[in-house]
PDB file of N, CA and C in Angstrom:
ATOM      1  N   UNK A   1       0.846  -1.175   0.000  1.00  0.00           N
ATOM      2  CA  UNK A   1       0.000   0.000   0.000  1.00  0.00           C
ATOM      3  C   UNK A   1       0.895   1.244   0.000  1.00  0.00           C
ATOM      4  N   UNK A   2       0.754   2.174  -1.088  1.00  0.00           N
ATOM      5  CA  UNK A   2       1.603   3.082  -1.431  1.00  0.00           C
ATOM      6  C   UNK A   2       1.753   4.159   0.080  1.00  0.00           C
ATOM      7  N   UNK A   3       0.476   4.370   0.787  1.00  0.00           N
ATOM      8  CA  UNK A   3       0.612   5.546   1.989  1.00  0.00           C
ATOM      9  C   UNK A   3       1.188   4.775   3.098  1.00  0.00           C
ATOM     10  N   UNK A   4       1.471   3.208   3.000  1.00  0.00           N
ATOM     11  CA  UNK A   4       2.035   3.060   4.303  1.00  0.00           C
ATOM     12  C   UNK A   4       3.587   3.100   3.987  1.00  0.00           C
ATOM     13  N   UNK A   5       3.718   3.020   2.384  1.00  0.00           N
ATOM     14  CA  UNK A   5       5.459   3.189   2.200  1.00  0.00           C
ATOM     15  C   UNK A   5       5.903   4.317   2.336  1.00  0.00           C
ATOM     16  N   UNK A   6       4.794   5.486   2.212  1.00  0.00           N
ATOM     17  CA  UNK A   6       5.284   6.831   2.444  1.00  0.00           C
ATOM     18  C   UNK A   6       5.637   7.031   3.759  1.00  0.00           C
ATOM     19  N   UNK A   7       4.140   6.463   4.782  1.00  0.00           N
ATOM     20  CA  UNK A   7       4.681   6.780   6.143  1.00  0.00           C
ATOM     21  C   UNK A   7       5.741   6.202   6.837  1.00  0.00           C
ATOM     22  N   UNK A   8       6.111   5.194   6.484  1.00  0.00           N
ATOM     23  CA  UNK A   8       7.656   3.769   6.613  1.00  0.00           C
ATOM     24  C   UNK A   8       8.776   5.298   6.201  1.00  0.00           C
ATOM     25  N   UNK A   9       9.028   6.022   5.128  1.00  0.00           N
ATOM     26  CA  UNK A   9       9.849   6.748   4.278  1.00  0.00           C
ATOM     27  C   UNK A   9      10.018   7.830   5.559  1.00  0.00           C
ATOM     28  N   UNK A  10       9.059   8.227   5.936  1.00  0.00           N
ATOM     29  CA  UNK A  10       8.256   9.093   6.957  1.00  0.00           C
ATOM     30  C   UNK A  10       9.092   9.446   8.444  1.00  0.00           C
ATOM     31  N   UNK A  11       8.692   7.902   8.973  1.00  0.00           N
ATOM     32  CA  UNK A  11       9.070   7.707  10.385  1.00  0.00           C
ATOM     33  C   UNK A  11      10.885   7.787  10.233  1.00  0.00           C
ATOM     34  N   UNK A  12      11.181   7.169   8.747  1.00  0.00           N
ATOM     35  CA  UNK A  12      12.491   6.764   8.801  1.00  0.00           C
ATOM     36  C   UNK A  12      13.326   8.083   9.110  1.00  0.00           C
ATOM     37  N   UNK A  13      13.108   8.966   8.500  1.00  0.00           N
ATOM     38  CA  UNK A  13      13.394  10.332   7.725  1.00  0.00           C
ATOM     39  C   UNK A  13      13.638  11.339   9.753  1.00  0.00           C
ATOM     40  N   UNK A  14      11.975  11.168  10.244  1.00  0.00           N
ATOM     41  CA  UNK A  14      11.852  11.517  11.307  1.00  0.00           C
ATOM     42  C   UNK A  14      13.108  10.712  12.331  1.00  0.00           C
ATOM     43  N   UNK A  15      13.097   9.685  12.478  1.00  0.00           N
ATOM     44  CA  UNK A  15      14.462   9.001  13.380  1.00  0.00           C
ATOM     45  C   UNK A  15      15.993   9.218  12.853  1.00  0.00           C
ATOM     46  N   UNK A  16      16.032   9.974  11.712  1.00  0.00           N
ATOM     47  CA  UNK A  16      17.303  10.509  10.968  1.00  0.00           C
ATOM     48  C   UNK A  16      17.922  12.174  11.508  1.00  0.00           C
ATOM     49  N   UNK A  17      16.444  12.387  11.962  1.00  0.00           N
ATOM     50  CA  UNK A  17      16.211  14.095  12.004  1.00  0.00           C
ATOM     51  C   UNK A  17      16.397  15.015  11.298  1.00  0.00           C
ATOM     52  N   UNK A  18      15.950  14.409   9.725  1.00  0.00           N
ATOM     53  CA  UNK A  18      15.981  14.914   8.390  1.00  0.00           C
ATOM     54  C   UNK A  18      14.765  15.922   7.921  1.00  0.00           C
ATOM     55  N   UNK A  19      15.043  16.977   7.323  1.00  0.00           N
ATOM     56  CA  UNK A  19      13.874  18.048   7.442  1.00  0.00           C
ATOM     57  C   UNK A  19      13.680  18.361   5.909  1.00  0.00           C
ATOM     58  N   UNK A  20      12.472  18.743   5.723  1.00  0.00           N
ATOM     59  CA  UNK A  20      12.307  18.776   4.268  1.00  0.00           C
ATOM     60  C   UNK A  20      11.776  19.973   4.193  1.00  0.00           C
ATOM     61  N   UNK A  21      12.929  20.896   2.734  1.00  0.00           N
ATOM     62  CA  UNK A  21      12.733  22.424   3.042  1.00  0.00           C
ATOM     63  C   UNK A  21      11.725  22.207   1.338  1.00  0.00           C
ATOM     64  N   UNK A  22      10.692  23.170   1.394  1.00  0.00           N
ATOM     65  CA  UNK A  22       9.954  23.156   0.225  1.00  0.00           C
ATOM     66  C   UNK A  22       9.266  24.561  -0.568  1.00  0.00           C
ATOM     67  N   UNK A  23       9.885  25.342  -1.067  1.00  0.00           N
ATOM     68  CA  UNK A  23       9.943  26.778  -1.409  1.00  0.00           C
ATOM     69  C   UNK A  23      10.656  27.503  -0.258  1.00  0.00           C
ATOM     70  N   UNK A  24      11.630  27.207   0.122  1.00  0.00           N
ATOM     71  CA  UNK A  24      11.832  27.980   1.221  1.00  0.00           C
ATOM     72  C   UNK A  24      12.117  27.790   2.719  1.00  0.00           C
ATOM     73  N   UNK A  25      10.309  26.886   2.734  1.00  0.00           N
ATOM     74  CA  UNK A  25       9.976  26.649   4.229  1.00  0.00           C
ATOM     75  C   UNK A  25      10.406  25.440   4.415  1.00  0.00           C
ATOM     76  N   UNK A  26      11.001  25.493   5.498  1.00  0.00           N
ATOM     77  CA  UNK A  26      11.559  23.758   6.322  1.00  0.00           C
ATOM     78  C   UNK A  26      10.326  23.469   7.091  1.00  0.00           C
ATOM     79  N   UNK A  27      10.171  22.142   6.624  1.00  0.00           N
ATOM     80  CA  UNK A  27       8.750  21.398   7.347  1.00  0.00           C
ATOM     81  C   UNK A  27       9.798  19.520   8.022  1.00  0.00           C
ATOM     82  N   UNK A  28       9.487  19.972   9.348  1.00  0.00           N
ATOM     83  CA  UNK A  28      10.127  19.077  10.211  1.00  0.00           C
ATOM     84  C   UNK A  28       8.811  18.009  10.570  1.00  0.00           C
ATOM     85  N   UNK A  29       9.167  16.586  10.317  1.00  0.00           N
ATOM     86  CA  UNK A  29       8.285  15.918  10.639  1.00  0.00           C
ATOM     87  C   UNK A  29       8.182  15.416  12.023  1.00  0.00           C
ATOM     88  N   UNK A  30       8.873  15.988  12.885  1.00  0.00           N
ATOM     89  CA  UNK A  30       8.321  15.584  14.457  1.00  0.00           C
ATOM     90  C   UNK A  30       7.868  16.804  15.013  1.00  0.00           C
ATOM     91  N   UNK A  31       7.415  17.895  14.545  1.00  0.00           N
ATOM     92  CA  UNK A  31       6.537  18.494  15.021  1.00  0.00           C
ATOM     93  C   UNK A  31       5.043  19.028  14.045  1.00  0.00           C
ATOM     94  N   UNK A  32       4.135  19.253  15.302  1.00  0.00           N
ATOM     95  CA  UNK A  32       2.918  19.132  14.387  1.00  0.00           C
ATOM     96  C   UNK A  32       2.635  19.762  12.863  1.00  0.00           C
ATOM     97  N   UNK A  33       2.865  20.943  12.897  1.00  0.00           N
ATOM     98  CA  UNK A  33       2.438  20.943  11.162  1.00  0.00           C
ATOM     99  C   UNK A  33       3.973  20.278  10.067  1.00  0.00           C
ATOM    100  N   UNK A  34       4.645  20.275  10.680  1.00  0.00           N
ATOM    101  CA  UNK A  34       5.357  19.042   9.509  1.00  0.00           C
ATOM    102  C   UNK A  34       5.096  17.823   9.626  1.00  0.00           C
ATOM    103  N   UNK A  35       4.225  17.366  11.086  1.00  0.00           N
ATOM    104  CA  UNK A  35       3.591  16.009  10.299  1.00  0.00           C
ATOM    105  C   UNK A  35       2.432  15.955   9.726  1.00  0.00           C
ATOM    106  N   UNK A  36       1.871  17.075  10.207  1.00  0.00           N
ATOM    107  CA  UNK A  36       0.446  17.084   8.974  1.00  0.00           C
ATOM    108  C   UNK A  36       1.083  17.326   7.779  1.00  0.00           C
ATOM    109  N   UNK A  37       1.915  17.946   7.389  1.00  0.00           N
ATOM    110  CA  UNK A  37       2.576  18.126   5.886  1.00  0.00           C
ATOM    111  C   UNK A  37       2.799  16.854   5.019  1.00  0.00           C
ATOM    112  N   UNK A  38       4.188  16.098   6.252  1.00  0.00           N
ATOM    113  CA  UNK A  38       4.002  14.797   5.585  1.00  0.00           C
ATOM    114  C   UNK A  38       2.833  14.202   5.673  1.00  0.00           C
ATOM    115  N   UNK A  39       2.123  14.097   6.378  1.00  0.00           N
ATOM    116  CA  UNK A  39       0.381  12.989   6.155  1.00  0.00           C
ATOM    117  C   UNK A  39      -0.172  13.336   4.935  1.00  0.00           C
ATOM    118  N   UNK A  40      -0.210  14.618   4.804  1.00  0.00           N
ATOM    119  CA  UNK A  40      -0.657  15.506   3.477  1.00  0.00           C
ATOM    120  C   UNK A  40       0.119  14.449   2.028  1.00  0.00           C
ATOM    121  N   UNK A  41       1.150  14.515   2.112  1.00  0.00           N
ATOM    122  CA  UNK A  41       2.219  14.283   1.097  1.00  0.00           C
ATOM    123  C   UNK A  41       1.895  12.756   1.237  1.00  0.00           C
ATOM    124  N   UNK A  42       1.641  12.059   1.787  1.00  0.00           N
ATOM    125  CA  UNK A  42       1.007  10.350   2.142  1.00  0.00           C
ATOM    126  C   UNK A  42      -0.464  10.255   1.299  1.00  0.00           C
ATOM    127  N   UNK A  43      -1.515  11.160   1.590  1.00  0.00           N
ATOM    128  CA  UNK A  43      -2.886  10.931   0.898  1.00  0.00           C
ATOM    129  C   UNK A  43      -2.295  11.370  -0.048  1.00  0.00           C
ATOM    130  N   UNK A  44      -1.663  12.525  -0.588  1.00  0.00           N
ATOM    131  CA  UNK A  44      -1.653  12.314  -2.074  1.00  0.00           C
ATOM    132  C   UNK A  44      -1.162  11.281  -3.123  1.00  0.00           C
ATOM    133  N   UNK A  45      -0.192  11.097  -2.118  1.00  0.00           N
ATOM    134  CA  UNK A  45       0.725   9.883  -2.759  1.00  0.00           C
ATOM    135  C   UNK A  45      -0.210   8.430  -3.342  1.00  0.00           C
ATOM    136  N   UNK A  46      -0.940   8.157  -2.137  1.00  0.00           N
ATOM    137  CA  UNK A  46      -1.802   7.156  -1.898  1.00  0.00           C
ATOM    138  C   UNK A  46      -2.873   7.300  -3.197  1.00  0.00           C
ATOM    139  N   UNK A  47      -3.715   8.830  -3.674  1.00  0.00           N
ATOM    140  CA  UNK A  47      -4.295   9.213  -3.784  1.00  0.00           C
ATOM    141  C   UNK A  47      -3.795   9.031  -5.791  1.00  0.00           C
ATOM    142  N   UNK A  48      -2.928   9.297  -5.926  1.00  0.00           N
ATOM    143  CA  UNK A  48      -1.888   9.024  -7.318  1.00  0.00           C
ATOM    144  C   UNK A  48      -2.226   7.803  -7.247  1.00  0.00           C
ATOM    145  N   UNK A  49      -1.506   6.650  -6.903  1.00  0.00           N
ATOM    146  CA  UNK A  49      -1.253   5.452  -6.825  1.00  0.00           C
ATOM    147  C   UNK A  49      -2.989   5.036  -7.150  1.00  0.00           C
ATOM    148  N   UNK A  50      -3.571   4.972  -5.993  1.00  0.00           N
ATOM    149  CA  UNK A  50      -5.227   4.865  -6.582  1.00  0.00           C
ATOM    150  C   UNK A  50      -5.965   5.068  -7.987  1.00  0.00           C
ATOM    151  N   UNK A  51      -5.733   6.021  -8.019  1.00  0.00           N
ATOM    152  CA  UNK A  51      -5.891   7.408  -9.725  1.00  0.00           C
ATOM    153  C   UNK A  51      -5.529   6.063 -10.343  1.00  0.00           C
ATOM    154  N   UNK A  52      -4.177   6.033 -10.593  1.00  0.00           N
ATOM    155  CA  UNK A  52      -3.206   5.162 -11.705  1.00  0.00           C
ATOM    156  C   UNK A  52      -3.356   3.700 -11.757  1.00  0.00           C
ATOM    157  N   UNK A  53      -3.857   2.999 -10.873  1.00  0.00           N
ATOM    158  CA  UNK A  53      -4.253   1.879 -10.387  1.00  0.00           C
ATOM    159  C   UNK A  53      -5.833   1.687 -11.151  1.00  0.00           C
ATOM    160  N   UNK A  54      -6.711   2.454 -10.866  1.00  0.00           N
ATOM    161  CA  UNK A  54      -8.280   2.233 -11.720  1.00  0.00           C
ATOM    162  C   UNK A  54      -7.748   2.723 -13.635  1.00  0.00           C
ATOM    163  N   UNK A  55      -7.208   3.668 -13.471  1.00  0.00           N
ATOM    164  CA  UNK A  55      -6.673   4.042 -14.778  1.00  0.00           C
ATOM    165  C   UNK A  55      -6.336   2.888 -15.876  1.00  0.00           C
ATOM    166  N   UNK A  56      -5.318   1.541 -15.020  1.00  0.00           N
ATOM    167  CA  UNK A  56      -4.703   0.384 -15.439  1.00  0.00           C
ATOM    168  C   UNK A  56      -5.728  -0.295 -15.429  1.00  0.00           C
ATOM    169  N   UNK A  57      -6.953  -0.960 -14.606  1.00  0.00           N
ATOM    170  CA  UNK A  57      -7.435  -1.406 -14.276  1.00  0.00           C
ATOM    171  C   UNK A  57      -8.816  -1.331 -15.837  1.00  0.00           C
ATOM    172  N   UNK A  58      -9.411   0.054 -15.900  1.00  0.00           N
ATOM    173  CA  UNK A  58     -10.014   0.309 -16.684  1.00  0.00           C
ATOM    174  C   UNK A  58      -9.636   0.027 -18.180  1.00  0.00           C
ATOM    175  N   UNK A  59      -8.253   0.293 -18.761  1.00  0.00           N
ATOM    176  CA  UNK A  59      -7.742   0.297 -19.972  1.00  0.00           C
ATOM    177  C   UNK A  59      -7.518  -1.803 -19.805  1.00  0.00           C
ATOM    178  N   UNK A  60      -7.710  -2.041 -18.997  1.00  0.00           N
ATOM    179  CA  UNK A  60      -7.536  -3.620 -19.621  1.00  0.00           C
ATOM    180  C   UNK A  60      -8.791  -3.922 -19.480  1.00  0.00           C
ATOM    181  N   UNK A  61      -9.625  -3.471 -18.948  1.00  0.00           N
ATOM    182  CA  UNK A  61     -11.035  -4.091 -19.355  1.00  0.00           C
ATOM    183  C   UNK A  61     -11.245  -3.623 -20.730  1.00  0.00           C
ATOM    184  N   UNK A  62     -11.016  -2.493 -21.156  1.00  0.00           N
ATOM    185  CA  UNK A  62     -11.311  -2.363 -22.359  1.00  0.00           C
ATOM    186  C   UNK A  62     -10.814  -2.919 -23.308  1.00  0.00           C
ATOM    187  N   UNK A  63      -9.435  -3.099 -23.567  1.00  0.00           N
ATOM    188  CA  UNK A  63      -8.647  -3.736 -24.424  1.00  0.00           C
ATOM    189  C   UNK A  63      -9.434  -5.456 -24.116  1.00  0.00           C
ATOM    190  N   UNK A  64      -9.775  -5.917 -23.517  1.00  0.00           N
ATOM    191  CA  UNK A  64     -10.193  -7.133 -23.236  1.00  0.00           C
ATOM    192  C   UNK A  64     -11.280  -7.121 -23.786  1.00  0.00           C
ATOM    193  N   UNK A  65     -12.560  -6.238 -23.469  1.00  0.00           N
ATOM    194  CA  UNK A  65     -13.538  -6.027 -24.371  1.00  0.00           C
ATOM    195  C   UNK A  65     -13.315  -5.990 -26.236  1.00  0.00           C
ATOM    196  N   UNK A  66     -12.139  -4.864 -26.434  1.00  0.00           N
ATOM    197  CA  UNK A  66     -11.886  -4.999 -27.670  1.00  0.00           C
ATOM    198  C   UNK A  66     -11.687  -5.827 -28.764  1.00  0.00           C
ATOM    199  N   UNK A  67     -10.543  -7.045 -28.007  1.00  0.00           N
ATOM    200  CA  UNK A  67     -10.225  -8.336 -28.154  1.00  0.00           C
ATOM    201  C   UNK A  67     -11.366  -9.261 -28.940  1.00  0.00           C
ATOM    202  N   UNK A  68     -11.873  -9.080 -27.560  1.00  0.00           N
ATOM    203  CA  UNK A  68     -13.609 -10.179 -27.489  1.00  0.00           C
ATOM    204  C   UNK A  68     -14.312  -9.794 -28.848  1.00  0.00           C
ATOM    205  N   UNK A  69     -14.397  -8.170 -29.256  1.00  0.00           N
ATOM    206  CA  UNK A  69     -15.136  -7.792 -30.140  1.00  0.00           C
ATOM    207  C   UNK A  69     -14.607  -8.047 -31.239  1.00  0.00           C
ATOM    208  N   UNK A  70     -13.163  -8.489 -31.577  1.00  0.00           N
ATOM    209  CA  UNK A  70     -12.737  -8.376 -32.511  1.00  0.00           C
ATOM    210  C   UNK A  70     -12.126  -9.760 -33.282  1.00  0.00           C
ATOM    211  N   UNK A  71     -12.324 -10.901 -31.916  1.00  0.00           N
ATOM    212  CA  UNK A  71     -12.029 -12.313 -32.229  1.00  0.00           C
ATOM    213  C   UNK A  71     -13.882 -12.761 -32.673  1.00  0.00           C
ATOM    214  N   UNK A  72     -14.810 -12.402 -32.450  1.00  0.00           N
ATOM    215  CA  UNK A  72     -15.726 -12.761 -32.225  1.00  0.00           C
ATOM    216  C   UNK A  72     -16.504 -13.146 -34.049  1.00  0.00           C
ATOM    217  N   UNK A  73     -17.257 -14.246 -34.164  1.00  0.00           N
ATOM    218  CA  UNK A  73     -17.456 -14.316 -35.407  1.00  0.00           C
ATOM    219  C   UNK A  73     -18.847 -13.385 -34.976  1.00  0.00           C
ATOM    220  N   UNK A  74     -19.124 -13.001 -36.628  1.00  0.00           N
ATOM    221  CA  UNK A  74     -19.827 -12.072 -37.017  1.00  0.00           C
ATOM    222  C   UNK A  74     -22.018 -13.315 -37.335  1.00  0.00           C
ATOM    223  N   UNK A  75     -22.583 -12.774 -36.688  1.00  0.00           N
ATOM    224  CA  UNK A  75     -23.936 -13.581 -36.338  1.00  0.00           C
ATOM    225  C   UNK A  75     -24.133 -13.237 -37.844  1.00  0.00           C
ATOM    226  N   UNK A  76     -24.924 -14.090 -38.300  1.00  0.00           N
ATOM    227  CA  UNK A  76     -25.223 -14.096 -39.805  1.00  0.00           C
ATOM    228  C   UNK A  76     -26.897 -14.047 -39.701  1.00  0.00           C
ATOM    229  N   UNK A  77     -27.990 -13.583 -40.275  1.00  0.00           N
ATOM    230  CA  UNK A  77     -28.675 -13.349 -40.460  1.00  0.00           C
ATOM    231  C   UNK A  77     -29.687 -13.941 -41.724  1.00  0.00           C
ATOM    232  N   UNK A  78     -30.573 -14.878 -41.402  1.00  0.00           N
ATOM    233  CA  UNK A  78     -30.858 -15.323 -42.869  1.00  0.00           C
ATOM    234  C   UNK A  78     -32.075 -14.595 -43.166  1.00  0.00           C
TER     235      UNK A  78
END
């Protein structure tokens, strides 16, 4: 699950005492709004991964549909 590898990336980063500066601003993940930042940066992540996941998911049903439509003999009509 993509948001628990972020938060794994997360905690790691936090026990390093590694800070992540982003236009400017340093957002520290052991205090509160740099861990809402990173949580933030987790749903999106999660939130991509999801997106891209139905995205894949959808384009092979179709191509599978396509397939079907296109191996399929043609009903003849008398």
């Amino acid at each position: 699950m993509p948001s628990t590898d972020a938060r794994a990336i997360g905690d790691t980063l936090v026990s390093r005492g590694v800070r992540l500066s982003v236009g400017g601003t340093i957002h520290d993940p052991a205090d509160p709004m740099g861990e809402m930042f990173f949580n933030l940066l987790a749903t999106l992540a999660k939130f991509e991964a999801d997106l891209m996941e139905s995205f894949s998911v959808g384009r092979a049903t179709v191509y599978r549909v396509l397939e079907r439509a296109q191996t399929a003999t043609p009903e003849t009509t008398s």
